[in-house]
PDB file of N, CA and C in Angstrom:
ATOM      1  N   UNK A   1     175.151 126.320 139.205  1.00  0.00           N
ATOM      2  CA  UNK A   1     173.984 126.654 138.398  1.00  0.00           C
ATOM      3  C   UNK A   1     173.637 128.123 138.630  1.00  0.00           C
ATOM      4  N   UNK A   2     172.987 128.892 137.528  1.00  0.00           N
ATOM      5  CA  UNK A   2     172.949 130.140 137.770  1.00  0.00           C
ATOM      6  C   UNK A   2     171.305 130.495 138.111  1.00  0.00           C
ATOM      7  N   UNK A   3     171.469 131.880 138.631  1.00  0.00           N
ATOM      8  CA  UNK A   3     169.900 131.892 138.772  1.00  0.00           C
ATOM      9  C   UNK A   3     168.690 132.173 137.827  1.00  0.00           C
ATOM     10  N   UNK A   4     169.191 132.532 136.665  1.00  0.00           N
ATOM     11  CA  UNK A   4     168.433 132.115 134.863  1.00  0.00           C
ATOM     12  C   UNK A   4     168.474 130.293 134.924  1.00  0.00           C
ATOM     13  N   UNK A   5     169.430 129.149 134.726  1.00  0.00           N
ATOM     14  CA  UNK A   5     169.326 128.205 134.854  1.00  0.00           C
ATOM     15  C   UNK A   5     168.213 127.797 135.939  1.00  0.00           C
ATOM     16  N   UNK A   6     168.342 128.265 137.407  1.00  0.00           N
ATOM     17  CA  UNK A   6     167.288 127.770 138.170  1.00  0.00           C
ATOM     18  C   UNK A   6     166.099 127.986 137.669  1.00  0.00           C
ATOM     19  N   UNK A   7     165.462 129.327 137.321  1.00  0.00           N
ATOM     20  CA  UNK A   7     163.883 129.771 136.812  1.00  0.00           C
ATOM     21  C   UNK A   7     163.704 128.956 135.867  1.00  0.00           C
ATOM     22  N   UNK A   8     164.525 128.620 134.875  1.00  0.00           N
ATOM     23  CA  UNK A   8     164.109 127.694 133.135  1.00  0.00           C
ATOM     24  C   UNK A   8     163.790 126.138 134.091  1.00  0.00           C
ATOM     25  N   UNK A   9     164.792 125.979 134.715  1.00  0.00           N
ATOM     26  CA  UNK A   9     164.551 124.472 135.213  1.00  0.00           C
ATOM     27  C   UNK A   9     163.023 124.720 136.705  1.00  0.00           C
ATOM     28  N   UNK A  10     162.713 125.388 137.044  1.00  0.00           N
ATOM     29  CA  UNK A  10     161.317 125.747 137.751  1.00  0.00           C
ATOM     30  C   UNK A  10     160.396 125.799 136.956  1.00  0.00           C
ATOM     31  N   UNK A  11     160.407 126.771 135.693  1.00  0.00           N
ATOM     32  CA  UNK A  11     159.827 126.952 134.487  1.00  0.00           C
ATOM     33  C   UNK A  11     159.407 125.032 134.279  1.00  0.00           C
ATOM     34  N   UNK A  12     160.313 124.473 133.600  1.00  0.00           N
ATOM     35  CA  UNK A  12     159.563 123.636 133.316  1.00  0.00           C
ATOM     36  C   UNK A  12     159.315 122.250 134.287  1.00  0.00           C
ATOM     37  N   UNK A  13     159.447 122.775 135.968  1.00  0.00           N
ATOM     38  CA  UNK A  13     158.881 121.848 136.678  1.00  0.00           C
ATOM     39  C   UNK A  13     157.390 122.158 136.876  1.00  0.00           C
ATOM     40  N   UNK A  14     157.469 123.297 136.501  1.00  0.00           N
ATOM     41  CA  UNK A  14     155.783 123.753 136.766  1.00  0.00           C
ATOM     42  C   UNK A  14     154.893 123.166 135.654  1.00  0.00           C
ATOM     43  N   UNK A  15     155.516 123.601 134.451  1.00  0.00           N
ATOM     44  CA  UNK A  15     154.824 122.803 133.425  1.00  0.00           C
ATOM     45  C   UNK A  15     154.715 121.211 133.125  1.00  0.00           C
ATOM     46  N   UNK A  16     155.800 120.775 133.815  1.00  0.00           N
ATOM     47  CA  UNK A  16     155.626 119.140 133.590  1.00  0.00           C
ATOM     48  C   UNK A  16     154.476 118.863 134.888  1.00  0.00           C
ATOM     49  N   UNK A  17     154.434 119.641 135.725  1.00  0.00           N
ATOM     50  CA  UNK A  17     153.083 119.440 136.904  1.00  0.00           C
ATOM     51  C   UNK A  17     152.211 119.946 136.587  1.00  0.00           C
ATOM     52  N   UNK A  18     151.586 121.125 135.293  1.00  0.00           N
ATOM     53  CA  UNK A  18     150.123 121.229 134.849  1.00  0.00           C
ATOM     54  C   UNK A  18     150.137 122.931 135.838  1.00  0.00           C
ATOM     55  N   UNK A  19     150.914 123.029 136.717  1.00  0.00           N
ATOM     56  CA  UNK A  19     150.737 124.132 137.288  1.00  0.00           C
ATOM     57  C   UNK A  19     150.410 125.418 137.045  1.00  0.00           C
ATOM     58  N   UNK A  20     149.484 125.495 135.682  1.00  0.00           N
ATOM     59  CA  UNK A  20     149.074 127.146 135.591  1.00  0.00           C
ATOM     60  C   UNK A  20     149.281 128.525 136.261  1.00  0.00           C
ATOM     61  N   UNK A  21     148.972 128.558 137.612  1.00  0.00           N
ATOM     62  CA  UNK A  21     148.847 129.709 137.858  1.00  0.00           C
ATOM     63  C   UNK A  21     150.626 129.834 138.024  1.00  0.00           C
ATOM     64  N   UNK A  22     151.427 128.896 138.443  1.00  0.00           N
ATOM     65  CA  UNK A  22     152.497 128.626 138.899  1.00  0.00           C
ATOM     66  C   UNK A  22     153.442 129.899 137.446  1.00  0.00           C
ATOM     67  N   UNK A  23     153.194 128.828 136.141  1.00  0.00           N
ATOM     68  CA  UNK A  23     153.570 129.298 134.938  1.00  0.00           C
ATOM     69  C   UNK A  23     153.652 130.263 134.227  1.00  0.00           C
ATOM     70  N   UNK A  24     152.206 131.079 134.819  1.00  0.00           N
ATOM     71  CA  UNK A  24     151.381 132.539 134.489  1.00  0.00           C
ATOM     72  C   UNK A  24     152.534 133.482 135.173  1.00  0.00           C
ATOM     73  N   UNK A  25     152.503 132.990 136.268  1.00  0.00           N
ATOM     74  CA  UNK A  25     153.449 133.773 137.336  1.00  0.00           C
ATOM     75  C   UNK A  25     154.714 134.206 136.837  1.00  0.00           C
ATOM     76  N   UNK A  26     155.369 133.379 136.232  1.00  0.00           N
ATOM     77  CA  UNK A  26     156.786 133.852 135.756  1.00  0.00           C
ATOM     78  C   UNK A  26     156.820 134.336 134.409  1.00  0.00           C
ATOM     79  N   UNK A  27     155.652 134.650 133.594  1.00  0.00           N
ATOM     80  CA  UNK A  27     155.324 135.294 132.687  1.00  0.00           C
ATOM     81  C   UNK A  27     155.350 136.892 132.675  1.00  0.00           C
ATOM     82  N   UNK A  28     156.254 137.526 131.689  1.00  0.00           N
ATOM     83  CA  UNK A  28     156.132 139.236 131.514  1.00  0.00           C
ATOM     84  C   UNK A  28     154.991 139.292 130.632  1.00  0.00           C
ATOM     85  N   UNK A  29     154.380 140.716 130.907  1.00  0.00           N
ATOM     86  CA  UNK A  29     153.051 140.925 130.379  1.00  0.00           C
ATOM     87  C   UNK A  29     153.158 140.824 129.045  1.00  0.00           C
ATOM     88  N   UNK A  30     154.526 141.254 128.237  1.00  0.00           N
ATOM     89  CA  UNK A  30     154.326 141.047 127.136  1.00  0.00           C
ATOM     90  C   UNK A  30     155.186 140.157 126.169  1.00  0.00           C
ATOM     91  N   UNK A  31     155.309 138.790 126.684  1.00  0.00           N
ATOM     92  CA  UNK A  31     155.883 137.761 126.473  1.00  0.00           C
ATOM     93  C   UNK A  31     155.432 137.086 124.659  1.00  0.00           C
ATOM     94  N   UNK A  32     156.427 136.281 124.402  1.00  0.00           N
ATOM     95  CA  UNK A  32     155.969 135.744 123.433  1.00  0.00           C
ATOM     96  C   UNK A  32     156.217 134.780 123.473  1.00  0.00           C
ATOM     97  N   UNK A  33     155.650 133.936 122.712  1.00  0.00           N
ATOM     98  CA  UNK A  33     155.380 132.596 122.577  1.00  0.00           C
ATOM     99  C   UNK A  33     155.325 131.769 121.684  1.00  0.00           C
ATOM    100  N   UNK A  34     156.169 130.861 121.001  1.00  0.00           N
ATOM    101  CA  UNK A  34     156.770 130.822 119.615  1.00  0.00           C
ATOM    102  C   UNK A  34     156.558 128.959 119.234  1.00  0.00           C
ATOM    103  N   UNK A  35     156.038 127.937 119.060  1.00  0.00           N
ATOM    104  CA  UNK A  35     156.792 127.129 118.550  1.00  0.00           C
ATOM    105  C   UNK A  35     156.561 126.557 117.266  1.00  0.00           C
ATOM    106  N   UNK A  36     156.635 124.842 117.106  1.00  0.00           N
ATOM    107  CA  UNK A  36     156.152 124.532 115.433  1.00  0.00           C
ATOM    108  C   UNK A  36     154.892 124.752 115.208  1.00  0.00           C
ATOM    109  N   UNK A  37     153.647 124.993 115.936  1.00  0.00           N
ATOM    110  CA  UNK A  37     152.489 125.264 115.415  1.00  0.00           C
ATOM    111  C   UNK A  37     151.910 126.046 115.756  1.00  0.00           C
ATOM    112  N   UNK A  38     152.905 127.452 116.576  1.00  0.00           N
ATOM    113  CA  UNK A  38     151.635 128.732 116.660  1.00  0.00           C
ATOM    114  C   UNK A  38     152.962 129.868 117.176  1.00  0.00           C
ATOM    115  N   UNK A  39     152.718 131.061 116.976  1.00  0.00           N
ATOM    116  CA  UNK A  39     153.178 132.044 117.304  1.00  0.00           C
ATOM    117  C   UNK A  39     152.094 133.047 117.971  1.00  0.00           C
ATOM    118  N   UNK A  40     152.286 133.333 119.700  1.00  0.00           N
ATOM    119  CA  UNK A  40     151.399 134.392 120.427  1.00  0.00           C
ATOM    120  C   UNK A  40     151.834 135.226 120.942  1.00  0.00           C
ATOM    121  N   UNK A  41     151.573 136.521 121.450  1.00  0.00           N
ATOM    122  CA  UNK A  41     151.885 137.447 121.999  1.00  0.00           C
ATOM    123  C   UNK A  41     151.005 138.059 123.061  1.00  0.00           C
ATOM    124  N   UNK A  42     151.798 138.403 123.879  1.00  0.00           N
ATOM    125  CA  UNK A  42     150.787 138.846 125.237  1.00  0.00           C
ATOM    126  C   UNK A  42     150.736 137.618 126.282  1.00  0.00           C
ATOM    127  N   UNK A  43     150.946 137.943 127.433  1.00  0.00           N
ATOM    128  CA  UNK A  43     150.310 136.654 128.820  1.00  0.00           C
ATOM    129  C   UNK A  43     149.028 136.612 128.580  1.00  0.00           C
ATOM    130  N   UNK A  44     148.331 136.809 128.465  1.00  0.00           N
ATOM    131  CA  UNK A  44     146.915 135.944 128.297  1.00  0.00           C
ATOM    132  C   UNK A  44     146.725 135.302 127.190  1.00  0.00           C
ATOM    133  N   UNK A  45     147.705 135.761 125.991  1.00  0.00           N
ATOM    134  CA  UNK A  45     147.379 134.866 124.779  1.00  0.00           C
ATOM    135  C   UNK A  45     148.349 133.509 125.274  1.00  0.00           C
ATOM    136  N   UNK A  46     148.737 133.441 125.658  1.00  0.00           N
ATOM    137  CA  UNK A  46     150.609 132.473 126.336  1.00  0.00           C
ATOM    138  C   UNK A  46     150.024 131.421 127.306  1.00  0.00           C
ATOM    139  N   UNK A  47     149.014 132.419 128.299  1.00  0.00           N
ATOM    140  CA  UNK A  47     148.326 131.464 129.482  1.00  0.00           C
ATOM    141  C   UNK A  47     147.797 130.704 128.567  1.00  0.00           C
ATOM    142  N   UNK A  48     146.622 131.433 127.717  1.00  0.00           N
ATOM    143  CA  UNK A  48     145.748 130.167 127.495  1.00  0.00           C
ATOM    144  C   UNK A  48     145.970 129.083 126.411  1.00  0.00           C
ATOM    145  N   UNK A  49     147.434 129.443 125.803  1.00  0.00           N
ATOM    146  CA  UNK A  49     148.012 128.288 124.885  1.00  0.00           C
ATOM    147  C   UNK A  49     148.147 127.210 125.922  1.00  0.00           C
ATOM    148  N   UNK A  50     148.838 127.869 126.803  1.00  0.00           N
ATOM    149  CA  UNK A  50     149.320 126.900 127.964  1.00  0.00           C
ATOM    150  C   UNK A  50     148.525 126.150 128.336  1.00  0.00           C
ATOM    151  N   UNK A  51     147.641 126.969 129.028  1.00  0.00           N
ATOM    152  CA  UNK A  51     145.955 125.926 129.359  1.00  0.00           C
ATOM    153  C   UNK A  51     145.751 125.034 128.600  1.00  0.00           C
ATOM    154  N   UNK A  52     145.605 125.143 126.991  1.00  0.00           N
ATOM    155  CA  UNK A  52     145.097 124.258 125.939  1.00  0.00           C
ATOM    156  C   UNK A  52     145.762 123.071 126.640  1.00  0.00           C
ATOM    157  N   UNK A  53     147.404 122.925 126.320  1.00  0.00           N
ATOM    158  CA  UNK A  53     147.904 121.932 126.006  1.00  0.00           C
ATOM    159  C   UNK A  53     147.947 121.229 127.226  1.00  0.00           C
ATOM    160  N   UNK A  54     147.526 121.799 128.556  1.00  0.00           N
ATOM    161  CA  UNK A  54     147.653 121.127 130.319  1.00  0.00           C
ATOM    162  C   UNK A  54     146.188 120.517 129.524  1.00  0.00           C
ATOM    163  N   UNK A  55     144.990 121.022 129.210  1.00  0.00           N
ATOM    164  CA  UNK A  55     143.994 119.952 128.928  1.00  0.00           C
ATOM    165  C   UNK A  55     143.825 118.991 127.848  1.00  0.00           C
ATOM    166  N   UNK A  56     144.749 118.462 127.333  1.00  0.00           N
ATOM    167  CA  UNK A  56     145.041 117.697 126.163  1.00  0.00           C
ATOM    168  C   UNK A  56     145.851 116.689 126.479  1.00  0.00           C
ATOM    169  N   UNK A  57     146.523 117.065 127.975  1.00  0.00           N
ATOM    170  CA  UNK A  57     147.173 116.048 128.213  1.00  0.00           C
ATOM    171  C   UNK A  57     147.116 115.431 129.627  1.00  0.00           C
ATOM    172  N   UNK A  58     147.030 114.281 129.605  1.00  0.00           N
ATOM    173  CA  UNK A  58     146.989 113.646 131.605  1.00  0.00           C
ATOM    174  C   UNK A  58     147.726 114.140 131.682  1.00  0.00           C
ATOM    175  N   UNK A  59     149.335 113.612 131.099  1.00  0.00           N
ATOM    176  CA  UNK A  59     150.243 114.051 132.220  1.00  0.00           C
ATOM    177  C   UNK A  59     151.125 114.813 131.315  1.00  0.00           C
ATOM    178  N   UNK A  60     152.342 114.889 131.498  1.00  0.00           N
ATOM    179  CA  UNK A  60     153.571 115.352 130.758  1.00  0.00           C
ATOM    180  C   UNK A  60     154.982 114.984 131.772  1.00  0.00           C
ATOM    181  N   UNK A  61     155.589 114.341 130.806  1.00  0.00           N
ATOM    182  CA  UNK A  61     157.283 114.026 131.763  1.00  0.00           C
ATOM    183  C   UNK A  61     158.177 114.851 130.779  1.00  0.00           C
ATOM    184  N   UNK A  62     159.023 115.418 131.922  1.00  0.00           N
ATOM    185  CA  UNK A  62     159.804 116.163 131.030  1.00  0.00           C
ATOM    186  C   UNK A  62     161.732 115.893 131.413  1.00  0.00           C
ATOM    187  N   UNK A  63     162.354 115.193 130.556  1.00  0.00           N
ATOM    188  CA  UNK A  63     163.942 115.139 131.531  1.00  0.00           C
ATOM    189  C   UNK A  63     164.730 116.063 130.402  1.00  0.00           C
ATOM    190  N   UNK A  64     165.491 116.279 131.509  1.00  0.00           N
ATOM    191  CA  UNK A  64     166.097 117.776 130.908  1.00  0.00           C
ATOM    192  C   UNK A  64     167.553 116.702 130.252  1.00  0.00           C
ATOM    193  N   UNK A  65     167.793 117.209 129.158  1.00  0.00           N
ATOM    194  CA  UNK A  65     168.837 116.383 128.571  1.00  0.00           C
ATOM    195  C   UNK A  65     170.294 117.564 128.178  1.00  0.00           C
ATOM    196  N   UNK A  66     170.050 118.816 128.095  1.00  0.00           N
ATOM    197  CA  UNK A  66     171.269 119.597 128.233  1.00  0.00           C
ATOM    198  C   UNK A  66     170.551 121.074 128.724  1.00  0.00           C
ATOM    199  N   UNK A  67     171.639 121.457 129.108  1.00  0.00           N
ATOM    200  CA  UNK A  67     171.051 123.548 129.683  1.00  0.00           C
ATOM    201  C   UNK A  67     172.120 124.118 129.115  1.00  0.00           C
ATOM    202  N   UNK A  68     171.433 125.178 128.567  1.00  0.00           N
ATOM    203  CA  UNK A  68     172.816 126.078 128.217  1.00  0.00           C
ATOM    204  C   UNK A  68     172.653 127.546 128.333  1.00  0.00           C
ATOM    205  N   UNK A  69     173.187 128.251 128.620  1.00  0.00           N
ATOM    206  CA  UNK A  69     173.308 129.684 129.004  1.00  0.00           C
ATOM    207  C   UNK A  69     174.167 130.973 127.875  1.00  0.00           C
ATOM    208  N   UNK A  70     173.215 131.848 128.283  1.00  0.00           N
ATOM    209  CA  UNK A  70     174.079 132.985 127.044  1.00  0.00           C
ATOM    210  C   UNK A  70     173.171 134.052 127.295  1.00  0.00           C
ATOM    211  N   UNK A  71     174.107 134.801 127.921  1.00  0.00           N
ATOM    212  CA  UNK A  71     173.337 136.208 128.383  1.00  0.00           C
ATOM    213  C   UNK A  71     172.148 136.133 129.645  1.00  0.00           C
ATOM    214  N   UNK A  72     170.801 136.676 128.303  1.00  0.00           N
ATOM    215  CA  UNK A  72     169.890 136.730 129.566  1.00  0.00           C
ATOM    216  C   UNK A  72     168.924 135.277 129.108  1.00  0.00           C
ATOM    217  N   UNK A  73     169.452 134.430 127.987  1.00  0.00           N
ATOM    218  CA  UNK A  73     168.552 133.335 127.662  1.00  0.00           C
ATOM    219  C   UNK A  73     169.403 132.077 127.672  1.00  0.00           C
ATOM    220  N   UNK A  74     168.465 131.169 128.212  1.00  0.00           N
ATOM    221  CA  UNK A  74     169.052 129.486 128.655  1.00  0.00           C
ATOM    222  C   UNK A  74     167.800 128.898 127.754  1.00  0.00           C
ATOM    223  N   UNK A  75     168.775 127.810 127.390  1.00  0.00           N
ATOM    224  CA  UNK A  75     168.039 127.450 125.964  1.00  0.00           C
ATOM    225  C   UNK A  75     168.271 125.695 126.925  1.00  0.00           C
ATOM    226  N   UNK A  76     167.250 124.374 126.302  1.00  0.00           N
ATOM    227  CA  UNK A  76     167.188 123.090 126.943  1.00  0.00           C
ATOM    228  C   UNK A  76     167.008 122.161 126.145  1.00  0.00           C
ATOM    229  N   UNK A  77     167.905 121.314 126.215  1.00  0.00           N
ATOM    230  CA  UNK A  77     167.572 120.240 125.221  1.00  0.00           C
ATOM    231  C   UNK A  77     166.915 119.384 126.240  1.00  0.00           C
ATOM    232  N   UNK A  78     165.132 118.728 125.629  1.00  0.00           N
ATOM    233  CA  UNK A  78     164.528 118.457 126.366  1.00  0.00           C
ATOM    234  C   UNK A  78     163.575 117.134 126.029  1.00  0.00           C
ATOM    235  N   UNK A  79     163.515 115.965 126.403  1.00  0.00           N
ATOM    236  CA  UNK A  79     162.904 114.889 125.820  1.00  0.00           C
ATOM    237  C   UNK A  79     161.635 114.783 126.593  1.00  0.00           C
ATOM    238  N   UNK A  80     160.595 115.035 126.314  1.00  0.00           N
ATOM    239  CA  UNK A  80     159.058 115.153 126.701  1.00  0.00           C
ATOM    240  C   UNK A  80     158.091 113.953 126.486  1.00  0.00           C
ATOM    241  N   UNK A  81     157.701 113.401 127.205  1.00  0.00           N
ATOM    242  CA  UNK A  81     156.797 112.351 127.535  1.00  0.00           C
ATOM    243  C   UNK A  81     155.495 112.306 127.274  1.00  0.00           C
ATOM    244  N   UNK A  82     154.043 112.503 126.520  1.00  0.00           N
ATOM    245  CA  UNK A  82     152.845 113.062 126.915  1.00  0.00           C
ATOM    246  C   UNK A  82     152.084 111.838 126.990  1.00  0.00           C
ATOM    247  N   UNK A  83     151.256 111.804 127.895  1.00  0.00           N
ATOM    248  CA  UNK A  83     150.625 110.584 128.543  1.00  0.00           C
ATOM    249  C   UNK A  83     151.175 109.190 128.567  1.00  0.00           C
ATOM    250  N   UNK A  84     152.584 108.858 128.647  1.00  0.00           N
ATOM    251  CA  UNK A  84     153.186 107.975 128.971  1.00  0.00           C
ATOM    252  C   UNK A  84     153.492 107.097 127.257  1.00  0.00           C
ATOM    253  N   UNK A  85     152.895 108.003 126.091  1.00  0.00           N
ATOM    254  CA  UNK A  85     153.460 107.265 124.835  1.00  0.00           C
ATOM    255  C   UNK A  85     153.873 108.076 124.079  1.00  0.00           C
ATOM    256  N   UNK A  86     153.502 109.590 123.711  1.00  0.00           N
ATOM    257  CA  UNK A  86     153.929 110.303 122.778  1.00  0.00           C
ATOM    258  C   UNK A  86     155.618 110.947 123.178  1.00  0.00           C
ATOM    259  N   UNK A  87     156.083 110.583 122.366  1.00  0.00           N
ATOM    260  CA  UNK A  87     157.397 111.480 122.829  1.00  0.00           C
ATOM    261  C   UNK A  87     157.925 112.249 121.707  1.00  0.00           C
ATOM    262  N   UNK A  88     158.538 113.345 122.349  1.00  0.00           N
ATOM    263  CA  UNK A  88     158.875 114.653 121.673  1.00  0.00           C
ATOM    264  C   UNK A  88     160.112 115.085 122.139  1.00  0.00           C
ATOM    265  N   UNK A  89     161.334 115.167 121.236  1.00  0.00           N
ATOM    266  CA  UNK A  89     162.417 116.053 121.377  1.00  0.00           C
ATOM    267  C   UNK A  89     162.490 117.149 120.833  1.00  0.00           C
ATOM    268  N   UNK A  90     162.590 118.114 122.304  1.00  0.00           N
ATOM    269  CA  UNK A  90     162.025 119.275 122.016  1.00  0.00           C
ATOM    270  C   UNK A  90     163.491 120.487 122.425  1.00  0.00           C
ATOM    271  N   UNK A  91     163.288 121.615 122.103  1.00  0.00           N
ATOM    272  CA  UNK A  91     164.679 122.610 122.104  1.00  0.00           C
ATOM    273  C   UNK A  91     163.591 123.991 122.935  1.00  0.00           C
ATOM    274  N   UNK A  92     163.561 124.334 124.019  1.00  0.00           N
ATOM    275  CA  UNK A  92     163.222 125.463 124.506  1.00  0.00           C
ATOM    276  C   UNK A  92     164.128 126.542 124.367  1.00  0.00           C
ATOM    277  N   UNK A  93     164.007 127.453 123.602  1.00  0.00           N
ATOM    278  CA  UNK A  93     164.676 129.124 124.055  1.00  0.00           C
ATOM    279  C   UNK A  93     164.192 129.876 124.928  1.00  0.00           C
ATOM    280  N   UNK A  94     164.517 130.561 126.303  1.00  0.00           N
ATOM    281  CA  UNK A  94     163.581 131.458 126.854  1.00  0.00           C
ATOM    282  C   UNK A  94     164.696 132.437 127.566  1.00  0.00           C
ATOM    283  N   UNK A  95     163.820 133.764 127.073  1.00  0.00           N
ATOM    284  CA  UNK A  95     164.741 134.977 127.084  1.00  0.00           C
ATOM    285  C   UNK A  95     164.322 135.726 128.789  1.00  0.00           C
ATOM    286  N   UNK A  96     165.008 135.591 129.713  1.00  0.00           N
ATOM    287  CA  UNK A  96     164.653 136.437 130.466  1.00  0.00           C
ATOM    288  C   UNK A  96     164.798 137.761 130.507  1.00  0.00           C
ATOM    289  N   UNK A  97     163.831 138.951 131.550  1.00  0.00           N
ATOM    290  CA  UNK A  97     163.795 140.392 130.948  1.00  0.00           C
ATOM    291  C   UNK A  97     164.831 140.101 132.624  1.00  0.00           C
ATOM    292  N   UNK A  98     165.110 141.677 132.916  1.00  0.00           N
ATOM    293  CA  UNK A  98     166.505 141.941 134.082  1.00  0.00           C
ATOM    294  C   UNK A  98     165.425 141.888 135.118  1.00  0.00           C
ATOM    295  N   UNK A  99     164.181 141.544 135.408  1.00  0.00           N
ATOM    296  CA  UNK A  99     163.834 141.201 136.658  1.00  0.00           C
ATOM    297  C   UNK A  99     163.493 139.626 136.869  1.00  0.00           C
ATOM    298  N   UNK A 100     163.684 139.078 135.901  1.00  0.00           N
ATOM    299  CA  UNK A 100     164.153 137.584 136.151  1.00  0.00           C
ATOM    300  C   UNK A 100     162.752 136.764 135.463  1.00  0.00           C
ATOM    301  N   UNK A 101     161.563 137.684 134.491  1.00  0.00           N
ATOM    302  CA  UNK A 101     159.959 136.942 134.386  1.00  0.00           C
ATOM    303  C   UNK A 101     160.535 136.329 132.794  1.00  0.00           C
ATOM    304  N   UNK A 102     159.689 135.368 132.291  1.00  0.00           N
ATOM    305  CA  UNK A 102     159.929 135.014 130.967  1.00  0.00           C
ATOM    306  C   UNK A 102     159.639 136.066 129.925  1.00  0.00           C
ATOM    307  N   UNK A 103     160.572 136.281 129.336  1.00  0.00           N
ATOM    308  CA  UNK A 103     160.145 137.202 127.912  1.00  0.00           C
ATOM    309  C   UNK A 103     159.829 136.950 126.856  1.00  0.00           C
ATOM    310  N   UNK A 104     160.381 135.466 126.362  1.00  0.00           N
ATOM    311  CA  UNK A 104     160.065 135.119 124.862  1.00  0.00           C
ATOM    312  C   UNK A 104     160.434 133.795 125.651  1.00  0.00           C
ATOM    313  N   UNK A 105     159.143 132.778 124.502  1.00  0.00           N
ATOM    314  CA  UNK A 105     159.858 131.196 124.559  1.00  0.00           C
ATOM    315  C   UNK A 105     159.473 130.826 122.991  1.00  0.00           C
ATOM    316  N   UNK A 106     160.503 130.175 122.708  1.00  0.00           N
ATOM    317  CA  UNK A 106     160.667 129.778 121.536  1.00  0.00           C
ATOM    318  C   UNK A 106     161.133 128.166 121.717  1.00  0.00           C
ATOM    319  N   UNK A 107     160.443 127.181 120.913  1.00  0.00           N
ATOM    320  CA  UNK A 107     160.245 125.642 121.258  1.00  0.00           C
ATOM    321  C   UNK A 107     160.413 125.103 119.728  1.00  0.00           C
ATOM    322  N   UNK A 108     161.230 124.551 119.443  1.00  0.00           N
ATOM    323  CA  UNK A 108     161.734 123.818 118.322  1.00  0.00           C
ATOM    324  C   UNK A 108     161.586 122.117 118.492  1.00  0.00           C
ATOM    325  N   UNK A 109     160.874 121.743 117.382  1.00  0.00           N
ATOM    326  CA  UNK A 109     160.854 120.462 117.664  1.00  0.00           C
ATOM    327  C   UNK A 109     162.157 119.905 116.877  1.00  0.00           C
ATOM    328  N   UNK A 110     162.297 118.950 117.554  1.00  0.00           N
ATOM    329  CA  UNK A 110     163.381 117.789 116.869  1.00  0.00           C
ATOM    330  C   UNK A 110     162.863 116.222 116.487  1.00  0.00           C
ATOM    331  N   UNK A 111     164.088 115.585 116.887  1.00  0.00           N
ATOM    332  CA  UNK A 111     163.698 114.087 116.945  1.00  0.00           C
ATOM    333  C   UNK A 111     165.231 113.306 117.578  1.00  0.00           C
ATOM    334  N   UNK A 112     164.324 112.147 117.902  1.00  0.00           N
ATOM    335  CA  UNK A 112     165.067 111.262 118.821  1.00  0.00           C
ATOM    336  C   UNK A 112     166.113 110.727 118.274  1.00  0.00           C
ATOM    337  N   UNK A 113     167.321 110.324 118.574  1.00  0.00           N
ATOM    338  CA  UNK A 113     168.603 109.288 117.923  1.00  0.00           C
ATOM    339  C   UNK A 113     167.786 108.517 117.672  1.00  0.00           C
ATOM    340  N   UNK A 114     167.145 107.107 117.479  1.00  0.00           N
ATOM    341  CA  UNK A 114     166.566 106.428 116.800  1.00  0.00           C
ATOM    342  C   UNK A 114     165.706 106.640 115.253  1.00  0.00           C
ATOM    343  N   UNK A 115     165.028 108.115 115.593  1.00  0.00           N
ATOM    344  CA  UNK A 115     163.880 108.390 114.130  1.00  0.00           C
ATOM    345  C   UNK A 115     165.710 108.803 113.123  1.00  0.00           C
ATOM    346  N   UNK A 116     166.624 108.661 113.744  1.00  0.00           N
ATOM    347  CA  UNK A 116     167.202 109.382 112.135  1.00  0.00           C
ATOM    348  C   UNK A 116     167.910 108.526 110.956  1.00  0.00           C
ATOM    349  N   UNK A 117     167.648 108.698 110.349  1.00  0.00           N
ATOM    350  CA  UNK A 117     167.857 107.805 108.563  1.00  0.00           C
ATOM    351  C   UNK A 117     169.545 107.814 108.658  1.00  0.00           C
ATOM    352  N   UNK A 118     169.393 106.569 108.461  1.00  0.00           N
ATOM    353  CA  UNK A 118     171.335 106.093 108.538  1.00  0.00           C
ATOM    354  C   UNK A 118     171.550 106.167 106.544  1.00  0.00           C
ATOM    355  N   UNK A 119     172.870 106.754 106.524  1.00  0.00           N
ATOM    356  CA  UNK A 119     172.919 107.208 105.082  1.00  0.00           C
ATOM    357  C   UNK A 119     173.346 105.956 104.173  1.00  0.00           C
TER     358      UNK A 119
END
């Protein structure tokens, strides 16, 4: 495993634990923040998306279902849990800058092998 793979997979142990300041931390000042329902710019606009969604939810489970690497960004195929009923298949992009902080995350939603229409 590389050490971009380790931070993405820390990255989102912090977030499946609610860990804010943890999250803030590996944030570049001028990060962005991308997914299906908002586009932000700046760590404080990023923190407090973040914040929102840690208070919207008890918990969050997150199992990592693939990692993949390319350059300075590791992208995750990722099946997300929120309070033990909502589930979300989700696609993280996150670009690291050369001192190793998040630069861009970009979050694509999907869907599960089951939601898809047999032809």
């Amino acid at each position: 495993m590389t050490s971009r793979q380790t931070l993405f997979l820390n990255y989102l142990q912090h977030y499946a634990a609610k860990n804010l300041e943890a999250v803030a931390a590996m944030l570049a000042d001028d990060v962005r923040l991308r997914d299906w329902k908002l586009s932000v710019a700046g760590k404080a606009a990023a923190v407090a998306e973040t914040a929102k969604n840690f208070a919207s939810a008890q918990s969050i489970g997150i199992e990592v279902l693939g990692v993949y690497e390319s350059q300075n960004t590791v992208s995750g195929e990722l099946r997300i849990v929120v309070d033990g009923s909502t589930e979300l298949y989700v696609v993280d992009v996150i670009d690291f800058n050369a001192h190793g902080q998040i630069q861009a995350i970009r979050a694509y939603l999907g869907r599960g092998d089951g939601d898809a229409s047999t032809p």
